[in-house]
Protein backbone atom coordinates (compact mmCIF):
# COMPACT_ATOMS: atom_id res chain seq x y z
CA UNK A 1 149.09 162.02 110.90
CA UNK A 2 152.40 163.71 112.58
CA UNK A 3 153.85 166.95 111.82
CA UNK A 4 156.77 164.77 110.08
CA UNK A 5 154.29 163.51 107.05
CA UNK A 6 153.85 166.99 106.16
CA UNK A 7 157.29 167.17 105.25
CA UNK A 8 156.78 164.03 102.60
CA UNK A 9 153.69 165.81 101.43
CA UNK A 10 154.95 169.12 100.51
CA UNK A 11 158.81 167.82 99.37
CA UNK A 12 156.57 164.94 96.96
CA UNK A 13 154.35 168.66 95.98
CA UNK A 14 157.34 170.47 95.47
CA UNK A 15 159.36 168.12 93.04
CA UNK A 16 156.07 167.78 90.79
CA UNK A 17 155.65 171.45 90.87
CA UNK A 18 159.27 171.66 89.87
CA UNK A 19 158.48 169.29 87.32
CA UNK A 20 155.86 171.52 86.16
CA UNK A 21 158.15 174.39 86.04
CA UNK A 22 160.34 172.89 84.14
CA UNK A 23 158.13 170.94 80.93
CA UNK A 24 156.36 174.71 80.95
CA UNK A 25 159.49 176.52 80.50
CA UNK A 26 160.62 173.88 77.99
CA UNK A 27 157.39 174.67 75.88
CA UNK A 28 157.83 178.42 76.15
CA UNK A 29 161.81 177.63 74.89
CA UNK A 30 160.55 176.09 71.61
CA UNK A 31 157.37 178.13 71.52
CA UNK A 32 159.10 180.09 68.52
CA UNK A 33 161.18 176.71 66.78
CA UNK A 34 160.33 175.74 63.25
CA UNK A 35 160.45 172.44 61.16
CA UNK A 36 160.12 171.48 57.41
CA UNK A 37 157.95 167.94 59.07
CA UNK A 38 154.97 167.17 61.00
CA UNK A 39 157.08 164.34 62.32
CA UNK A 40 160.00 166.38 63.62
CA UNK A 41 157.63 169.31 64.80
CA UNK A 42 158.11 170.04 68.85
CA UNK A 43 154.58 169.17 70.50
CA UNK A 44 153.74 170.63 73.74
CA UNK A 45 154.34 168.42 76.33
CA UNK A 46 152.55 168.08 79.96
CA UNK A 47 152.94 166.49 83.53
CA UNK A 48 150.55 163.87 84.93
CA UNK A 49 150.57 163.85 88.40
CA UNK A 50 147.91 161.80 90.44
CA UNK A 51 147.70 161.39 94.65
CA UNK A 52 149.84 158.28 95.79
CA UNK A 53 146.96 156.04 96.53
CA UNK A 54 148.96 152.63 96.43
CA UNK A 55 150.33 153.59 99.59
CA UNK A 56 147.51 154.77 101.20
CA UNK A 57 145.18 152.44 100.59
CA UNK A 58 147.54 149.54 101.90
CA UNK A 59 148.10 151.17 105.05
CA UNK A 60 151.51 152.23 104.51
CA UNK A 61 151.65 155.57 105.04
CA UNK A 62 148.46 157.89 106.97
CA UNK A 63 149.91 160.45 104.24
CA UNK A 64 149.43 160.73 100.74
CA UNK A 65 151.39 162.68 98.37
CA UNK A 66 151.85 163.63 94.62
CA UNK A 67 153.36 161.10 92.33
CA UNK A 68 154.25 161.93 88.58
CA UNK A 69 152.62 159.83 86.40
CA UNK A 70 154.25 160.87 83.18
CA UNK A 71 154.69 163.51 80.66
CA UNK A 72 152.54 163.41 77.26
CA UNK A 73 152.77 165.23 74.22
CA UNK A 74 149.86 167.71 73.51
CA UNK A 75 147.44 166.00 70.89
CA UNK A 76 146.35 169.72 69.52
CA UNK A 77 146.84 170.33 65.88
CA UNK A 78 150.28 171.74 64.81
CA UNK A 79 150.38 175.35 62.96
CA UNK A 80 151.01 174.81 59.62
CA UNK A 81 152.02 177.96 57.78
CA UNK A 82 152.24 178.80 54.05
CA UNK A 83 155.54 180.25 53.52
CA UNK A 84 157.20 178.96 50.52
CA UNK A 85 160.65 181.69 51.08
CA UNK A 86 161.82 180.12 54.60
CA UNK A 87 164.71 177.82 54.35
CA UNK A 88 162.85 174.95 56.52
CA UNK A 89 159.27 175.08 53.87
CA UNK A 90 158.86 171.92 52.61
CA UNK A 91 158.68 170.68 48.93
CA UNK A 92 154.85 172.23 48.90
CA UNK A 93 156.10 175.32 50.80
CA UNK A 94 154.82 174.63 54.47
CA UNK A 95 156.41 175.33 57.42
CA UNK A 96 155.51 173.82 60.46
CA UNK A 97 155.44 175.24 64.48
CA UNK A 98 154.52 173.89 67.52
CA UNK A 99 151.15 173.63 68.97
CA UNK A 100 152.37 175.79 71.97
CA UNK A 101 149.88 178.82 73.32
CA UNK A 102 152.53 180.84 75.01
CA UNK A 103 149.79 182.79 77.35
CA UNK A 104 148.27 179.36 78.59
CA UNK A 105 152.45 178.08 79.07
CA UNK A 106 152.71 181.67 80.92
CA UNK A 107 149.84 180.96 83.06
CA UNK A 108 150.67 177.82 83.74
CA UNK A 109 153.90 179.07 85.01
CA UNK A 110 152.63 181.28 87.49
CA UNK A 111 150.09 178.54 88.93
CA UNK A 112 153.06 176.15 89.32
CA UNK A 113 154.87 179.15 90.71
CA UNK A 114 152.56 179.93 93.29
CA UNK A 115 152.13 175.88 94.15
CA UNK A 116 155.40 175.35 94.80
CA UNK A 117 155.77 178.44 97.23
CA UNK A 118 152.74 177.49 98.95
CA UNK A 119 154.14 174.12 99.57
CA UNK A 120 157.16 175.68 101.07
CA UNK A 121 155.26 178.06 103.16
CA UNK A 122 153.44 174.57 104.80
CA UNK A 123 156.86 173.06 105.51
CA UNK A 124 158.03 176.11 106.56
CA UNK A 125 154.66 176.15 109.55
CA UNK A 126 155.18 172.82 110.18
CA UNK A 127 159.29 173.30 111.05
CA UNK A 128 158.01 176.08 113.14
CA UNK A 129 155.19 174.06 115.37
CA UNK A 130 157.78 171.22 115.54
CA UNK A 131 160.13 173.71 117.27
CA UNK A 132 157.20 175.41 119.23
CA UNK A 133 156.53 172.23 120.51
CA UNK A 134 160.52 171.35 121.50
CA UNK A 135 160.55 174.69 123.18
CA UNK A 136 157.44 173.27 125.60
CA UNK A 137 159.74 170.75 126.87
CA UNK A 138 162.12 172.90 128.44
């Protein structure tokens, strides 16, 4: 494996971090939202990332990276709240929030955080021994 693969490795690691960053601060956004329906209730929603395998196991590439899979919806139960006064309570008084924990969002957000500067800091080492290595040459 070159230097140059660790370049695919940590730009693949930081786009699905990104990724990351981005569904989690979409959750924390609508953390607080309300509906009248179980149907039209925001869910929490989730990246699925996975190693690119295809590639590496046909010899393609020495390097494997991060590929994004997908994004699902959160299959925990929605809070359902008793509060017949709010404008958005259904016929039976309900209201309905999202199944979002804003501490596990929060940490989350710092793990994805952290990931994405640590995969800078590696491309960052790697630019560096690619130019320590130029600077032999001369």
């Amino acid at each position: 494996m070159s230097l140059f693969n660790v370049f695919d490795i940590t730009g693949s690691g930081m786009s699905a971090q990104s990724l990351r960053l981005n569904t989690t601060a979409s959750n924390i956004a609508n953390a607080d939202s309300v509906s009248s329906s179980i149907d039209e209730t925001y869910r929490a929603r989730h990246p699925v990332f996975a190693a690119e395998m295809q590639k590496a196991a046909a010899g393609q590439e020495s390097s494997v990276g991060v590929q994004v899979l997908g994004i699902v919806e959160s299959d925990a139960p929605l809070n359902k709240e008793y509060s017949p006064e709010h404008p958005m309570a259904d016929k039976e008084g309900f209201i309905y929030k999202p199944n979002v924990n804003v501490i596990e969002e929060m940490t989350n957000m710092i793990s994805a955080s952290r990931s994405y500067q640590t995969n800078v800091q590696l491309a960052e080492s790697a630019k560096n021994m690619l130019n320590k290595t130029l600077m032999l040459g001369k």
